[in-house]
Each structure stands twice: as structure tokens, then as C-alpha cells.
Protein backbone atom coordinates (compact mmCIF):
# COMPACT_ATOMS: atom_id res chain seq x y z
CA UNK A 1 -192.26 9.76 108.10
CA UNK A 2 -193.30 6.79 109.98
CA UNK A 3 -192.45 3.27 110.23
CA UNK A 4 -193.09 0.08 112.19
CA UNK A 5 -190.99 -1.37 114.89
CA UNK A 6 -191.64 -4.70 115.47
CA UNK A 7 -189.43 -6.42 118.70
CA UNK A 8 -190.34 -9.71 121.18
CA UNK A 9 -191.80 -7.62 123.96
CA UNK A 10 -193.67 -4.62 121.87
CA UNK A 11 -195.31 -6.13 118.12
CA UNK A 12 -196.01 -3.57 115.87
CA UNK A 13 -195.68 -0.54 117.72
CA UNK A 14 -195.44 2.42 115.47
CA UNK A 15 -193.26 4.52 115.68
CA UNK A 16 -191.15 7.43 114.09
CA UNK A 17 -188.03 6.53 112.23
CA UNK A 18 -185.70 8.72 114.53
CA UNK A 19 -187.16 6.70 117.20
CA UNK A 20 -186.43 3.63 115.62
CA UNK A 21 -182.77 4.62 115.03
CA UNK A 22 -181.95 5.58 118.51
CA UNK A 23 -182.95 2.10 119.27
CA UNK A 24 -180.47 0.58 116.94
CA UNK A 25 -182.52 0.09 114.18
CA UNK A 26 -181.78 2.29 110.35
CA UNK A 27 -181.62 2.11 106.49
CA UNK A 28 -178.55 3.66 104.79
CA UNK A 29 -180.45 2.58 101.40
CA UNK A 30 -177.65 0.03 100.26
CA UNK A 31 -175.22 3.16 101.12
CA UNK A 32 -172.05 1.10 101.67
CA UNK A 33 -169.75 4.24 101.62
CA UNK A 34 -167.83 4.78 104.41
CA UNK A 35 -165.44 7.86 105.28
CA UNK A 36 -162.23 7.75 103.90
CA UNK A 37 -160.25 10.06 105.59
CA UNK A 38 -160.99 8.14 108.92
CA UNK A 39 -159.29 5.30 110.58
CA UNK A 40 -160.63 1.52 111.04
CA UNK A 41 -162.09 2.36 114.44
CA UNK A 42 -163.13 5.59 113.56
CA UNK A 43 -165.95 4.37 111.00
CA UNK A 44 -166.92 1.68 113.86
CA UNK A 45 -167.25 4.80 116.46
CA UNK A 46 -169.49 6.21 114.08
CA UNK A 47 -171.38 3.62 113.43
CA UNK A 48 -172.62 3.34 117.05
CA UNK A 49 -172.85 7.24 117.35
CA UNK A 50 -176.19 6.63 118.81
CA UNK A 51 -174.35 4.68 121.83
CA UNK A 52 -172.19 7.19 124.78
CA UNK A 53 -168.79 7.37 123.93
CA UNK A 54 -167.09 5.72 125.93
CA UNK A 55 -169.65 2.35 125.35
CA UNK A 56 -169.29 3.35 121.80
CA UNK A 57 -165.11 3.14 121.88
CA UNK A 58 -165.28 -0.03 123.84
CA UNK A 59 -167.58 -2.18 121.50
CA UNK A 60 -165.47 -0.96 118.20
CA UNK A 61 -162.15 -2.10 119.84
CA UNK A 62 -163.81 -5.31 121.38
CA UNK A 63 -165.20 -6.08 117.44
CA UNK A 64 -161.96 -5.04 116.22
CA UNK A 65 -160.06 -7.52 118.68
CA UNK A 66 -162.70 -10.56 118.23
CA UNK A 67 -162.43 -10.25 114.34
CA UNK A 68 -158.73 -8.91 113.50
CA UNK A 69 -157.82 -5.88 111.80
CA UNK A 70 -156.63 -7.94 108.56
CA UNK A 71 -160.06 -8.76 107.84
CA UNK A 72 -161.85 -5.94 109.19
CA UNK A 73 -159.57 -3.82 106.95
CA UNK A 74 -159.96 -6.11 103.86
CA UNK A 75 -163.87 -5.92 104.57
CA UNK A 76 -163.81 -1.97 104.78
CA UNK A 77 -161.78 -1.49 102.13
CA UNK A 78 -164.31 -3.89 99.36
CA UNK A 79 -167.08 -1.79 100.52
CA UNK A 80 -165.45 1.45 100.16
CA UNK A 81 -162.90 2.34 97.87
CA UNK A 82 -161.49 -0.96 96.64
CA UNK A 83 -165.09 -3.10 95.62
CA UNK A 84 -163.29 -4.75 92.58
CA UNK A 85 -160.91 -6.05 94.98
CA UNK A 86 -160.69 -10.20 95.14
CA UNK A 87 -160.46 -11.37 98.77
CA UNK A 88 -158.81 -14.32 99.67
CA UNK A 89 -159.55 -15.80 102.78
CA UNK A 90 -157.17 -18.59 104.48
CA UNK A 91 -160.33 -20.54 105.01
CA UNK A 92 -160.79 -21.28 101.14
CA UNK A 93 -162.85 -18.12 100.14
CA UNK A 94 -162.57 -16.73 97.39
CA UNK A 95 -163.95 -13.27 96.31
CA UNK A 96 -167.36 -13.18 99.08
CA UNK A 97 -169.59 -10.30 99.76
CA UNK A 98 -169.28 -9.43 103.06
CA UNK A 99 -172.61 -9.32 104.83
CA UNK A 100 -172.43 -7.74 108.39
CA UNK A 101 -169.60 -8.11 109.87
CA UNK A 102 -167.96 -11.70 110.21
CA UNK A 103 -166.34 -13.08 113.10
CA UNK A 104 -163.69 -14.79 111.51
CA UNK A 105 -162.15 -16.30 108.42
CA UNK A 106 -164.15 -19.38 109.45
CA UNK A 107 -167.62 -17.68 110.05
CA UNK A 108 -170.24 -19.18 107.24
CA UNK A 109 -171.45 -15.55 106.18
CA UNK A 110 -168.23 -15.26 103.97
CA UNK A 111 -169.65 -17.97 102.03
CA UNK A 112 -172.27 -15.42 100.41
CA UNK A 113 -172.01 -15.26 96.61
CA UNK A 114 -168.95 -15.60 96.92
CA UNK A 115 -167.02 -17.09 93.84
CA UNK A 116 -165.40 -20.45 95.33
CA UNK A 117 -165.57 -22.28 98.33
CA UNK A 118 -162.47 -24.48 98.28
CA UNK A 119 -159.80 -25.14 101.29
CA UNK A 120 -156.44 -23.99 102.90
CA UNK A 121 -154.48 -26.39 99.82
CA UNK A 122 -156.23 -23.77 97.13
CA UNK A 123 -155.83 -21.17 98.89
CA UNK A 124 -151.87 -21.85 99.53
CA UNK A 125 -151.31 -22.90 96.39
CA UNK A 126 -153.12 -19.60 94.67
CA UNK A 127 -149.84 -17.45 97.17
CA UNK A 128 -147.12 -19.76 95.56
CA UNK A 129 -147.79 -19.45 92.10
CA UNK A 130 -147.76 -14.98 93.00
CA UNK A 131 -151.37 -14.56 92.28
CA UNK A 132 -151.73 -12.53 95.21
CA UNK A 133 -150.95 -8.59 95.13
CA UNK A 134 -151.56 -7.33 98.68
CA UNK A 135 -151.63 -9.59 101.68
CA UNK A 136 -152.83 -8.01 105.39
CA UNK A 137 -151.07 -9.72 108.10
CA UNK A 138 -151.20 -9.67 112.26
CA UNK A 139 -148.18 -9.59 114.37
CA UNK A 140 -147.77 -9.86 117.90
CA UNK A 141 -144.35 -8.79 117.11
CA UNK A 142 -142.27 -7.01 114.03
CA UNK A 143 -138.70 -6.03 113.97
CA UNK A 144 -136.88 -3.90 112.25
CA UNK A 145 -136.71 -5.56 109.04
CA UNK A 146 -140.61 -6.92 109.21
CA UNK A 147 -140.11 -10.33 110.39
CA UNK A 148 -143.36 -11.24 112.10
CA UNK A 149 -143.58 -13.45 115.18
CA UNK A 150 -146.82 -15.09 115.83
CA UNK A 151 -145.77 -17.69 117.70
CA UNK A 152 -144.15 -17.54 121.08
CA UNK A 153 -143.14 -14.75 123.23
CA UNK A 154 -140.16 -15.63 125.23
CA UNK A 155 -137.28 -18.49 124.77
CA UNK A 156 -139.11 -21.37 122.36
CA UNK A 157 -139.09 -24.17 124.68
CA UNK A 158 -140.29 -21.85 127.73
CA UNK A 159 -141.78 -19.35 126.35
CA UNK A 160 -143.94 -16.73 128.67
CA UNK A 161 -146.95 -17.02 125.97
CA UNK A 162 -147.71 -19.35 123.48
CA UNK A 163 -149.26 -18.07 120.69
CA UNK A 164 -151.37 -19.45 118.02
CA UNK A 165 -148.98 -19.81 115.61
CA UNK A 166 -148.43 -19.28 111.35
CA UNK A 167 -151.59 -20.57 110.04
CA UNK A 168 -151.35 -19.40 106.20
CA UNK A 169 -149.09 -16.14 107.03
CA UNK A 170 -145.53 -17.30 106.46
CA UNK A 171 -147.06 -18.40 102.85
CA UNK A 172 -148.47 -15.13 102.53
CA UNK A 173 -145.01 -13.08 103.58
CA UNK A 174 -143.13 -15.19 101.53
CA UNK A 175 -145.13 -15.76 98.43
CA UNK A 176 -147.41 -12.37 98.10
CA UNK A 177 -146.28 -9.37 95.61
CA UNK A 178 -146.37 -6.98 98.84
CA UNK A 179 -147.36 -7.24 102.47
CA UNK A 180 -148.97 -4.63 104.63
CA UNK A 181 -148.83 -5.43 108.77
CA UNK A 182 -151.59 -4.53 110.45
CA UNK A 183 -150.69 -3.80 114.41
CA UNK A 184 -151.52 -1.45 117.72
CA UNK A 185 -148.65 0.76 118.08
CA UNK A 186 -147.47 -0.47 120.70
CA UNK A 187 -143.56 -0.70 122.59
CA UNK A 188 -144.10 -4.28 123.24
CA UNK A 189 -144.93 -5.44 119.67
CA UNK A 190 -141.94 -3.28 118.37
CA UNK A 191 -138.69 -5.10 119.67
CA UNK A 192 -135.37 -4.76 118.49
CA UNK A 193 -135.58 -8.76 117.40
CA UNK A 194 -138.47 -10.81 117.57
CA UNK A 195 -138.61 -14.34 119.74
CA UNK A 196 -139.65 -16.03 116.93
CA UNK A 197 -139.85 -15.49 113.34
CA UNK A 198 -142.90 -17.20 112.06
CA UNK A 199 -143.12 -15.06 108.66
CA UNK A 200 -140.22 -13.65 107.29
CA UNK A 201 -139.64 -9.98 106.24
CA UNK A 202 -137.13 -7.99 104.38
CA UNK A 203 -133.29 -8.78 104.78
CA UNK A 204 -129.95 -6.62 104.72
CA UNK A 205 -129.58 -7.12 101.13
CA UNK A 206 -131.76 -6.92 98.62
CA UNK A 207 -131.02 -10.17 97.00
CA UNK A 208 -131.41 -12.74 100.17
CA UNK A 209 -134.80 -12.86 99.61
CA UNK A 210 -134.40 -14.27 96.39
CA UNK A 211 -131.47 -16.62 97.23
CA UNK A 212 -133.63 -17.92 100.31
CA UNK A 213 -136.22 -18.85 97.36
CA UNK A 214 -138.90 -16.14 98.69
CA UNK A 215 -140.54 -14.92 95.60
CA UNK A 216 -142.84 -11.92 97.17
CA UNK A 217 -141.52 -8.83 97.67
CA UNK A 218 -141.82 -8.84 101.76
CA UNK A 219 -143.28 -6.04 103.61
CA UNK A 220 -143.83 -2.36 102.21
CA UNK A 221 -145.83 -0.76 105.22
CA UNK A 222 -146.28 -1.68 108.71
CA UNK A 223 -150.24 0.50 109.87
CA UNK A 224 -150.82 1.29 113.51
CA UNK A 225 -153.39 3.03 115.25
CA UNK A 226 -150.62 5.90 115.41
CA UNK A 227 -148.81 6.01 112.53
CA UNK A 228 -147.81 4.33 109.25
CA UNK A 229 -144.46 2.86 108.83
CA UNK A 230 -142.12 1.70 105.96
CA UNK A 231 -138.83 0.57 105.44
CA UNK A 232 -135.99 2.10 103.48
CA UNK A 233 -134.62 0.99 99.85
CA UNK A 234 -131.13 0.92 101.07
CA UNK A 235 -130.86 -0.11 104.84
CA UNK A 236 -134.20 -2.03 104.30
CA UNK A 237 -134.82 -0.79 107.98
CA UNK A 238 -138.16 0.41 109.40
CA UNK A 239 -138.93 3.78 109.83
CA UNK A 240 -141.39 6.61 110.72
CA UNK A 241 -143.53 7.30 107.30
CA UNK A 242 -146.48 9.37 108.32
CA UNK A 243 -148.88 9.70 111.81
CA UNK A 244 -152.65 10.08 111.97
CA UNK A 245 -154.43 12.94 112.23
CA UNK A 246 -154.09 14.39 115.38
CA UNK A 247 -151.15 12.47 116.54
CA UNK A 248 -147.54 13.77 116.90
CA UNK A 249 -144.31 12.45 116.25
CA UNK A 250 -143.02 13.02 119.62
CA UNK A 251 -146.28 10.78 120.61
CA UNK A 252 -145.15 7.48 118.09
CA UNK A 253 -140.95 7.81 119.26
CA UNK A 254 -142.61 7.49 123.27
CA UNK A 255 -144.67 4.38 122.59
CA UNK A 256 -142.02 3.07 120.81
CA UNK A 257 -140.94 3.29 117.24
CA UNK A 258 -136.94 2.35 117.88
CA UNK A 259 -135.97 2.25 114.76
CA UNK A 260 -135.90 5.56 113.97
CA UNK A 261 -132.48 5.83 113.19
CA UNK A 262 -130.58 8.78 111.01
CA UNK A 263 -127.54 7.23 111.01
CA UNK A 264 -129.32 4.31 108.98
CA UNK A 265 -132.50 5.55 107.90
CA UNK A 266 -131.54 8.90 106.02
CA UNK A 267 -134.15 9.87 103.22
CA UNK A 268 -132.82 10.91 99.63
């Protein structure tokens, strides 16, 4: 098999197709399947298999830093093994086809057939009335009950770094049916109490979520790049659910998981 490689120094230079893959170039034949059993990063190491590793390791975590792992989770998972799923960006989009690999909720290629273009009002207003099943939220830092702090790290008024801030997130933690965190495991972003708490999580009882007129049911699983976390029906406290493949326990408790805590955190 042959094909034609066409680029601004060399015009139609022939070439075969292995070629043209080792230079970047390849059809997957509307394949949008990705591997399941492998991690966010994973599929974007394998994508650039053609690249050394360690180039290959650095541009998946620089792509996964410049566009979030919220949305480059939502994106995998609508062209893998969720494609009926309805995305909702903060933006105003409603239900796009991803096309390559955005930049951000803002970038114009979410736009693409996609089944409304509206604005943040819409969008908020779709999380208050508990349309929305599963939101996927960034922290810079969770406790032990999921509160999320995205906006200062340090004392408020003097804070060390100032972050960003909310944005649509503390609608989304207190309005969604369940909320999935999406953060690096790492010591830092795992504190015993947040600086700030920008979106709230679960509380000691039950029913002070209610009372505090939050309507979503608050966070059910914190991910890492380690391990998967949840928090217990009783204590409502965080704790170790699962690790990756290839990563021990022993390996998540010395990066930091805290909360691991019998006394409080004893499964039925």
C-alpha cells in the first residue's frame, strides 16, 4: 500500500503508509475506540507511541494540564464507552462532538453539531433544576469530606496563591445528582481542611446537605492518577477505594491519602 504525503517543504512525495505514520500522519478509519482498561494518560501515551518515551509522557501531561482532566475525561469517555452521553459545557454547550482535542470549554471546536449554543445563565440554570447526573470537577484542594477549594491557597486576604476561582463548580457540587473529582494524587491537594471552600462536599450528617438547601447528592468518588477514592455512608469521610494497576497501597498512604482512618472509616 501506498499513499501520498503532501507537506510545505516536500509536495506530493509518495510515500509508504508506515512512512507516513512515523511522521505523524494515520487513519484509524473513524475507529474512535479507545482502551478501556487504561488510564487518561495512558491512551494519550499511546497515541504518540511513534514519539520516545519520555517526549511521549511529557506532551500527554502538558495536553492534559493545558486542557483539564474534567474535560479530557468527559471527551474520552463520549468517544468510548459512554457516546450517548450529553455533555454540558460551562461555556453554554450543549451535547457537541468533540473534534480533536479542544483546548478549553471556550475553544470554538465544541461548537460542532453540537445541539445548543446558549450561555453560562442556561447552562446554570439546566444544574438547579437537577438535570444533571454526573458532574467532573478540578480541585486544587479536597478534604476529607470533598469540599473543593479553587480559590486561594493560604489565609483569604493574604493568601500564598490566588487561584482562579468557582466559575460554574459550586453550582455543579451543589446542584448535580453526583460529583466525581478529578485530581493528581498528590499530599499537597489532600489537606486535612481546605483554605477555602469554593464548592461544597458532603457533611457529618446526612441531612445538612438538605437543610443547607443543596439538592445534589455531593461527591461519590474522588480519581487520581494513583488511586480511586470514596467516602463512607456513615462517617461520610474519604477513604482508600481501589489503586491502579501497578500501584500499591503502601505507594497512595506515602503521597498522602490521610484519611485513611479505621477508627472512622471501618467497612461493613
Amino acid at each position: 500500500m501506498r499513499a501520498t504525503y503532501s507537506s510545505r517543504e516536500k509536495e506530493s512525495v509518495a510515500r509508504k503508509a508506515d512512512e507516513i505514520s512515523r511522521l505523524g500522519v494515520a487513519t484509524t478509519f473513524q475507529e474512535t475506540r479507545v482502551f478501556r482498561n487504561m488510564t487518561v494518560l495512558e491512551n494519550l501515551l499511546v497515541a504518540s507511541r511513534n514519539q520516545s518515551r519520555l517526549e511521549s509522557n511529557g506532551k500527554a501531561r502538558r495536553l492534559l494540564k493545558d486542557v483539564g482532566l474534567p474535560l479530557a475525561a468527559a471527551c474520552l469517555a463520549k468517544v468510548s464507552h459512554a457516546p450517548k452521553a450529553r455533555i454540558v459545557f460551562e461555556s453554554g454547550i450543549v451535547d457537541s462532538i468533540p473534534v480533536g482535542t479542544p483546548l478549553g470549554i471556550a475553544d470554538p471546536r465544541l461548537s460542532y453539531e453540537c445541539a445548543q449554543s446558549c450561555g453560562l445563565f442556561y447552562v446554570l440554570s439546566i444544574l438547579q433544576r437537577g438535570y444533571v447526573d454526573v458532574s467532573l470537577l478540578g480541585a486544587a484542594e479536597v478534604d476529607e469530606y470533598g469540599n473543593i477549594n479553587s480559590t486561594v491557597i493560604g489565609e483569604y486576604r493574604q493568601p500564598s496563591i490566588r487561584l482562579p476561582g468557582s466559575g460554574g463548580a459550586n453550582d455543579a457540587a451543589s446542584h448535580s445528582k453526583r460529583v466525581v473529582i478529578l485530581i493528581p494524587h498528590e499530599k499537597r491537594r489532600l489537606p486535612e481542611k481546605v483554605s477555602f471552600v469554593t464548592s461544597p462536599g458532603l457533611y457529618a450528617r446526612a441531612s445538612d446537605r438538605e437543610e443547607s438547601g443543596l439538592k445534589g447528592g455531593g461527591p461519590s468518588r474522588i480519581v487520581t492518577d494513583l488511586a480511586v477514592l470514596r467516602f463512607h455512608p456513615e462517617s461520610r469521610v474519604m477513604q482508600l477505594e481501589s489503586v491502579h494497576r501497578g500501584v500499591s497501597k503502601s505507594q497512595v498512604s506515602e503521597i498522602g491519602l490521610r484519611t485513611v482512618d479505621s477508627r472512622r472509616n471501618t467497612d461493613h
